[in-house]
Structure formats: C-alpha cells, structure tokens
C-alpha atoms as a PDB file:
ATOM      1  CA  UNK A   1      -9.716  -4.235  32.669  1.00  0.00           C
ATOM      2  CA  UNK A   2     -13.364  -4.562  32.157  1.00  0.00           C
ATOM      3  CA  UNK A   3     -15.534  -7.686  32.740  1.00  0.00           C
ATOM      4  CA  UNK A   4     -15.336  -8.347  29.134  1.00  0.00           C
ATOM      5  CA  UNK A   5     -11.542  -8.687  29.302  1.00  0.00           C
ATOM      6  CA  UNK A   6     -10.922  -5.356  27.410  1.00  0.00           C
ATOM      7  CA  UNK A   7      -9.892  -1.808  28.320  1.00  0.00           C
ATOM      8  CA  UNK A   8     -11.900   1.166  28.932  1.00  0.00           C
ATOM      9  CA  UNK A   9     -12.321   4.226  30.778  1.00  0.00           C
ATOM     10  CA  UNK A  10     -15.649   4.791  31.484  1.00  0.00           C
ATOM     11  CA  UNK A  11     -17.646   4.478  28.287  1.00  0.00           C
ATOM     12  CA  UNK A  12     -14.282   4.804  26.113  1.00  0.00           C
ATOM     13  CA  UNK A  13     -13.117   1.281  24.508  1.00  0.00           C
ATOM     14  CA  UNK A  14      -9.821   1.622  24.420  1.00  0.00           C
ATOM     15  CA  UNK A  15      -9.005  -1.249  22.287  1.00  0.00           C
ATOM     16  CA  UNK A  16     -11.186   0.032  19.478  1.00  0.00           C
ATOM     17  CA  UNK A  17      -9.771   3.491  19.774  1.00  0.00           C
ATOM     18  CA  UNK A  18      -6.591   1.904  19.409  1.00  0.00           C
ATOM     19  CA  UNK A  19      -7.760   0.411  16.596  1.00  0.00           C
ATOM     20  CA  UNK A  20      -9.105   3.533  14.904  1.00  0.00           C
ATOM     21  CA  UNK A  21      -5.490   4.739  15.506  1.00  0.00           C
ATOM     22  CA  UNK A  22      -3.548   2.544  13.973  1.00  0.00           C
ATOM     23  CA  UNK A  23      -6.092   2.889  10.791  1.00  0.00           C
ATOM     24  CA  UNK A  24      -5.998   6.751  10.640  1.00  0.00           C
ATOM     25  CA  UNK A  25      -1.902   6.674  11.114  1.00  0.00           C
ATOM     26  CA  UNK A  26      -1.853   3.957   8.321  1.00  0.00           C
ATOM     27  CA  UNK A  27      -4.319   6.472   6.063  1.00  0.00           C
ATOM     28  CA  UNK A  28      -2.119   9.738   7.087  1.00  0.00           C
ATOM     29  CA  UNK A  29       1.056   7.575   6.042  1.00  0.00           C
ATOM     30  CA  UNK A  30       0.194   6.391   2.893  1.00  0.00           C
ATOM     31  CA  UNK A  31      -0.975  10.095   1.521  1.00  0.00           C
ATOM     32  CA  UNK A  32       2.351  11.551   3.302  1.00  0.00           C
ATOM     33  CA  UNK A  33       4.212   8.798   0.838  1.00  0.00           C
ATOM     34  CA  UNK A  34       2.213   9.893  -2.338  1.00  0.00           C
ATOM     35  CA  UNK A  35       3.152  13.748  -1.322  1.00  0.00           C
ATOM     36  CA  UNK A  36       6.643  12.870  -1.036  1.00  0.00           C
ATOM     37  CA  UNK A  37       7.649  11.270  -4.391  1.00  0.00           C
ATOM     38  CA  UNK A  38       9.744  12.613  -7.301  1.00  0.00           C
ATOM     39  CA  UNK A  39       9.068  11.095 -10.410  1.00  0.00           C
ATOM     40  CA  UNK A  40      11.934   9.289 -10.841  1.00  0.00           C
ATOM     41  CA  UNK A  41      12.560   7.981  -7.267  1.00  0.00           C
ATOM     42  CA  UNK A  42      11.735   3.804  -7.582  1.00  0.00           C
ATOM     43  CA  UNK A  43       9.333   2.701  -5.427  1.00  0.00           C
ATOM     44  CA  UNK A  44       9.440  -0.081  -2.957  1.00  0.00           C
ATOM     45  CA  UNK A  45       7.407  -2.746  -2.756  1.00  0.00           C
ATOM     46  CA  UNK A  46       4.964  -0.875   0.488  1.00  0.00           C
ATOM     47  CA  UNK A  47       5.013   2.461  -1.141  1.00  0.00           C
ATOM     48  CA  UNK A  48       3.545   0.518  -4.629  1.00  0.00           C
ATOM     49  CA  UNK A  49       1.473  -1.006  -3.107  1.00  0.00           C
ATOM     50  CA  UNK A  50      -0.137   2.477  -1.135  1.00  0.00           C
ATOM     51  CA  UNK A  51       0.440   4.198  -4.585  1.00  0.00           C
ATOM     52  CA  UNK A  52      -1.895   2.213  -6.128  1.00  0.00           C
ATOM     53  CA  UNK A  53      -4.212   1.646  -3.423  1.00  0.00           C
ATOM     54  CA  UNK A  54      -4.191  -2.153  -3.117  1.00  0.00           C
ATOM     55  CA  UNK A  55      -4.482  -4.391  -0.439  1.00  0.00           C
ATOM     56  CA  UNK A  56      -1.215  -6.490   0.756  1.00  0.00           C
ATOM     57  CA  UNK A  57      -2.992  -9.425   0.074  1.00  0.00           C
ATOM     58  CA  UNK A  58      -4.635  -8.028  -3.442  1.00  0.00           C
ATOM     59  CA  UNK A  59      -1.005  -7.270  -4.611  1.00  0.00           C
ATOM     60  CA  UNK A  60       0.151 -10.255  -3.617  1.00  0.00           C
ATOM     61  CA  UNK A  61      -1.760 -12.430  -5.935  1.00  0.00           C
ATOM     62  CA  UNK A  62      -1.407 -10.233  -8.693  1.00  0.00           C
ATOM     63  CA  UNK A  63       2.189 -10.883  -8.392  1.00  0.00           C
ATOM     64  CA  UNK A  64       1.678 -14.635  -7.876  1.00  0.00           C
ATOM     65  CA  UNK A  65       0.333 -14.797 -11.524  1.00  0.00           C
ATOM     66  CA  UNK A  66       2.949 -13.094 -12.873  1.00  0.00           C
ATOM     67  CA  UNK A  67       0.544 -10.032 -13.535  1.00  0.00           C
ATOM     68  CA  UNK A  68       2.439  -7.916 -11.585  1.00  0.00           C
ATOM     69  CA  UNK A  69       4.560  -4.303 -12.779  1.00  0.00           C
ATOM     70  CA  UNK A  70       7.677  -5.224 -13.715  1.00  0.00           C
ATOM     71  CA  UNK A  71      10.583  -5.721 -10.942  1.00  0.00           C
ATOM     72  CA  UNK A  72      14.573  -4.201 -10.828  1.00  0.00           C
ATOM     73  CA  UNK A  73      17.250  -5.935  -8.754  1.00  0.00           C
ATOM     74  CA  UNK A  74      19.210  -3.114  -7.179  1.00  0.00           C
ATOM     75  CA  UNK A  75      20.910  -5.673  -5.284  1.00  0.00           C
ATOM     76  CA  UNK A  76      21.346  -9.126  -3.859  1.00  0.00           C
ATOM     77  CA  UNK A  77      18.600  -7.948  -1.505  1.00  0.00           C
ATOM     78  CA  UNK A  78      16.585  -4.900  -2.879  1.00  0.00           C
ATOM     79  CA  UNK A  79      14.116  -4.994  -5.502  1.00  0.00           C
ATOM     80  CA  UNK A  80      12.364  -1.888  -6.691  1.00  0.00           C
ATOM     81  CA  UNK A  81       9.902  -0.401  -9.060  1.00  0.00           C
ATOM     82  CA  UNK A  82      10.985   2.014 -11.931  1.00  0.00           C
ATOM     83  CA  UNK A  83       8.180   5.022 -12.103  1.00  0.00           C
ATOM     84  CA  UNK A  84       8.179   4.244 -16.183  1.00  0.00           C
ATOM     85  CA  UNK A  85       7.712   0.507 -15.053  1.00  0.00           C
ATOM     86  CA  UNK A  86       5.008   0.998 -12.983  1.00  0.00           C
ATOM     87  CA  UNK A  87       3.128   3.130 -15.694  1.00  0.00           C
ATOM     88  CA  UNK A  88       3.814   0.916 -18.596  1.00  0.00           C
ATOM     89  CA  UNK A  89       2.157  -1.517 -16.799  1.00  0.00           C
ATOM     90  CA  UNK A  90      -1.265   0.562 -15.821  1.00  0.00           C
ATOM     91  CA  UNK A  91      -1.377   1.740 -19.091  1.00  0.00           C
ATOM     92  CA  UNK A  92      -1.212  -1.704 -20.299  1.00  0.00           C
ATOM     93  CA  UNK A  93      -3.940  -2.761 -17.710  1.00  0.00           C
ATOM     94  CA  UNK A  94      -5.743   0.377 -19.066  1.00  0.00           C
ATOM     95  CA  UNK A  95      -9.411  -0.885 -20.904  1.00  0.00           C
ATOM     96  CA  UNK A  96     -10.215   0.263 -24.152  1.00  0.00           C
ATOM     97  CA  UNK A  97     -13.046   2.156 -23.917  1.00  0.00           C
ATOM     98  CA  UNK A  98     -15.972   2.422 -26.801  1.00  0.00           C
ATOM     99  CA  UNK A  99     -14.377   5.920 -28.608  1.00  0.00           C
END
C-alpha cells in the first residue's frame, strides 16, 4: 500500500490498471458477443443492450417509457429479444431523412 491508500509498484497504479482491465475485457466481450450471433438466436437482455451499444442505464429508461424493442416470455423467468423484434423496432426509430 502506498501513502495514498492505493496500490502500486513503483510508478505502476495498480488500481487504475485494474481499472483499464476490467474496461478493455468489457470492450473485447461485447465484440466477441456481436461475432458470435446467428440471426435467429434471441438475444438477452446484456447482449441487446452491447448490440446496440447503449449504456445499462440508457436502456433502462428507454424501457421505463415503454419505448423499448418489444419483449418474449420464454418462461416464468426468461425474457428475450426476437432478432425481427429488435429490427422492427430500429427501423421504426429510423428518421426520415430529406430524399
């Protein structure tokens, strides 16, 4: 422990290279679950939310307005996202442009 009550070895920080970790893993993660779809596998609810990039937090409200893609009950306990779900609801996000 240093006199600042973090970790480090020498001039390394190792709380903030911990940090920088965790970040890069979550990064390599999320592209490895884009890479590893099939079209027609349903998505659940973290690998939405990577697939399209948003926050926790951002997805979160979207789905607290109702806004959100629309949800199937596979069970008592699992809820999923159908692939043509998902896109009928980007494509109704989708703004028309000036053509």
């Amino acid at each position: 422990m240093d006199k600042s009550g973090g970790t480090s070895i020498g001039s390394i920080d190792l709380d903030a290279l911990k940090d920088a970790l965790k970040a890069l893993l979550k990064d390599v993660v999320r592209e490895a679950l884009k890479e590893q779809r099939t079209p027609d596998k349903p998505f659940t609810r973290p690998e939405l939310i990577a697939h399209l990039g948003f926050s926790k937090t951002t997805f979160d409200r979207i789905e607290s307005r109702g806004e959100g893609p629309r949800k199937t009950r596979l069970s008592s306990r699992r809820i999923c996202y159908l692939p043509g779900d998902v896109k009928a609801w980007q494509e109704a996000r989708r703004e028309k442009g000036a053509a």
